[in-house]
C-alpha atoms as a PDB file:
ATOM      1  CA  UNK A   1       3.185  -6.080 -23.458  1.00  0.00           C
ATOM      2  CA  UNK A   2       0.533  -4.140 -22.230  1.00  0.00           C
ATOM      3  CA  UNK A   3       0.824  -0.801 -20.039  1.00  0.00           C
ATOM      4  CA  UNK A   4       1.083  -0.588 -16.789  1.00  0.00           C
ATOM      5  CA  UNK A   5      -1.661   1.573 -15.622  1.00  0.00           C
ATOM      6  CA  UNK A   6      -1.968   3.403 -12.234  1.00  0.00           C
ATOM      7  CA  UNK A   7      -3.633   0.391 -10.488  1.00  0.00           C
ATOM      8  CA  UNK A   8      -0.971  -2.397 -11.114  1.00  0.00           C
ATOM      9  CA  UNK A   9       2.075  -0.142 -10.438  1.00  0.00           C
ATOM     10  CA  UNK A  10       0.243   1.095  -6.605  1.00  0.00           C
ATOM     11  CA  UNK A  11      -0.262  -3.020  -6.191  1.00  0.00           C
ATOM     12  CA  UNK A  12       3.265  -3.783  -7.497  1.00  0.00           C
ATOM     13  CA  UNK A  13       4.550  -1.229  -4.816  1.00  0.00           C
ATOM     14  CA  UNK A  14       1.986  -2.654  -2.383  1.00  0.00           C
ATOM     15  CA  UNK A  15       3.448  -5.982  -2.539  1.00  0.00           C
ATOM     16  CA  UNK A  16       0.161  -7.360  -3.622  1.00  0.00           C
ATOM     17  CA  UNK A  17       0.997  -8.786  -6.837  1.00  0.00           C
ATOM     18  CA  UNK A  18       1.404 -12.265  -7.717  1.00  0.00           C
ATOM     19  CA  UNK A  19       4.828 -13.177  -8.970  1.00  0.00           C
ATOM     20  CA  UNK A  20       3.784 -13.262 -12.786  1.00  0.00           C
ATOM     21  CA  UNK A  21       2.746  -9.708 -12.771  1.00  0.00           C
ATOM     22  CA  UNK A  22       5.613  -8.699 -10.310  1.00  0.00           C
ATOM     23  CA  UNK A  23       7.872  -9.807 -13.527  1.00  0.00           C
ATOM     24  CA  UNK A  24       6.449  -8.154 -15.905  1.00  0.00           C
ATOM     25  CA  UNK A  25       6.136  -4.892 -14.284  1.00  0.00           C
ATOM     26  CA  UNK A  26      10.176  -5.145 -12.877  1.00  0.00           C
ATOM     27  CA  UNK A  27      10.543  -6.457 -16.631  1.00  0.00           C
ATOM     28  CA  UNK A  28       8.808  -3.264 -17.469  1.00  0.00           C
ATOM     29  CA  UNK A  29      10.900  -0.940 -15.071  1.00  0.00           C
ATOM     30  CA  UNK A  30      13.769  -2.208 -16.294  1.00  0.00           C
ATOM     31  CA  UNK A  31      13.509  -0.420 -19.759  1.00  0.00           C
ATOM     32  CA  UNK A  32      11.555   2.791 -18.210  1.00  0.00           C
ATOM     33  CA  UNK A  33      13.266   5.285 -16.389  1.00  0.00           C
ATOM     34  CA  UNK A  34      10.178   7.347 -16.241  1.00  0.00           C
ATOM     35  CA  UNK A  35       8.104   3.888 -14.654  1.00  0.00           C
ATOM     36  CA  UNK A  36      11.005   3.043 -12.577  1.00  0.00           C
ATOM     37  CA  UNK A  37      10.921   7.086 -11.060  1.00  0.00           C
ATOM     38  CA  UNK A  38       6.669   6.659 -10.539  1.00  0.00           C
ATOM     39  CA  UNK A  39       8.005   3.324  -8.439  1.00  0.00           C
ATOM     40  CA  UNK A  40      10.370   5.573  -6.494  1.00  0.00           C
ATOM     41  CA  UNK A  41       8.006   8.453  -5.598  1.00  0.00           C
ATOM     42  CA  UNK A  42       4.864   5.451  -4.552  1.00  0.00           C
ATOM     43  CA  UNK A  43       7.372   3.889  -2.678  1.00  0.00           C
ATOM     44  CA  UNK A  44       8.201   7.702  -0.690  1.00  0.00           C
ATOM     45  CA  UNK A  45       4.691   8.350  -0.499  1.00  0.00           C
ATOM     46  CA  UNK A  46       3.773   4.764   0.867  1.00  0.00           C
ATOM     47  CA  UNK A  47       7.153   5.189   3.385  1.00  0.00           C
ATOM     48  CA  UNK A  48       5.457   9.022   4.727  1.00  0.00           C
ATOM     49  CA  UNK A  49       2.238   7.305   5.156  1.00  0.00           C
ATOM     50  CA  UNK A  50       3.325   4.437   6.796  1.00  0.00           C
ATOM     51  CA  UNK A  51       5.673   7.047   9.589  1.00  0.00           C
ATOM     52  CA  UNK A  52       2.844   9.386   9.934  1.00  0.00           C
ATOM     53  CA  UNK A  53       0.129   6.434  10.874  1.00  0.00           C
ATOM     54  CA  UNK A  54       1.814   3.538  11.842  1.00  0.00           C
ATOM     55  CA  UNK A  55       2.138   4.852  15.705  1.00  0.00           C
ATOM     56  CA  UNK A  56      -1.801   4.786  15.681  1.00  0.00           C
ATOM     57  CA  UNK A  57      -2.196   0.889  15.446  1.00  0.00           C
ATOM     58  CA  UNK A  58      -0.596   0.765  19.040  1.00  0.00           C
ATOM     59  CA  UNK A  59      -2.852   3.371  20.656  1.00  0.00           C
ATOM     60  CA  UNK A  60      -5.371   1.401  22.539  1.00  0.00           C
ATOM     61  CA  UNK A  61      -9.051   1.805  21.096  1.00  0.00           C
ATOM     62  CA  UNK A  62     -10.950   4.649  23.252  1.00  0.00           C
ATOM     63  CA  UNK A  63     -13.183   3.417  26.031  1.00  0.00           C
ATOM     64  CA  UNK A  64     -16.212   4.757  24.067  1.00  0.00           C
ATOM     65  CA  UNK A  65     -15.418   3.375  20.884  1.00  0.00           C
ATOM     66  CA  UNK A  66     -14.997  -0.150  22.799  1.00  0.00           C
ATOM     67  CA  UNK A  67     -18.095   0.400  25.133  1.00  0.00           C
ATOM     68  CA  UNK A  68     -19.826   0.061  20.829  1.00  0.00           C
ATOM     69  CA  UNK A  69     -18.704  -3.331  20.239  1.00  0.00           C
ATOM     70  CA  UNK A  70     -19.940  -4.553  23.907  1.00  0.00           C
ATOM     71  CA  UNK A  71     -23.297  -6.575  23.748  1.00  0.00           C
ATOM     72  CA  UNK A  72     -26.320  -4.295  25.104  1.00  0.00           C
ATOM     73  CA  UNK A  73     -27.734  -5.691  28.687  1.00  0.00           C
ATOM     74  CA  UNK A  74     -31.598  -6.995  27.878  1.00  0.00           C
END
C-alpha cells in the first residue's frame, strides 16, 4: 500500500476522490490513529473556512466589479 501523502488525504477530505481511492485511504485510516487525527483536524480547518467565507457567495457582486464584465459601447 502506498502512503498517503498530503495531497490525497486534503482530496479525500475534499470529497474529490473517486471511490477506489476513497477505500483505500478509509482502509488506511482505519489502522492509523495518527492519519485518522490529520482527517479530523482537515476536516476542522475545512469546517472554519467554510463559516468564515461561505456568507460571501450571497453578497451581490459590487456595481464596479459588474460594470468589468459589461461589453464597452463602440
Amino acid at each position: 500500500m502506498n502512503p498517503i501523502d498530503d495531497d490525497i488525504l486534503q482530496a479525500y477530505v475534499d470529497g474529490e476522490l473517486d471511490a477506489p481511492s476513497a477505500a483505500r485511504v478509509e482502509a488506511a485510516l482505519a489502522h492509523d490513529a495518527v492519519l485518522a487525527r490529520r482527517v479530523q483536524q482537515a476536516r476542522a480547518v475545512r469546517a472554519q473556512l467554510r463559516a468564515a467565507f461561505d456568507p460571501v457567495l450571497d453578497e451581490p457582486v459590487p456595481a464596479r466589479l459588474s460594470a468589468l464584465l459589461q461589453p464597452r459601447s463602440a
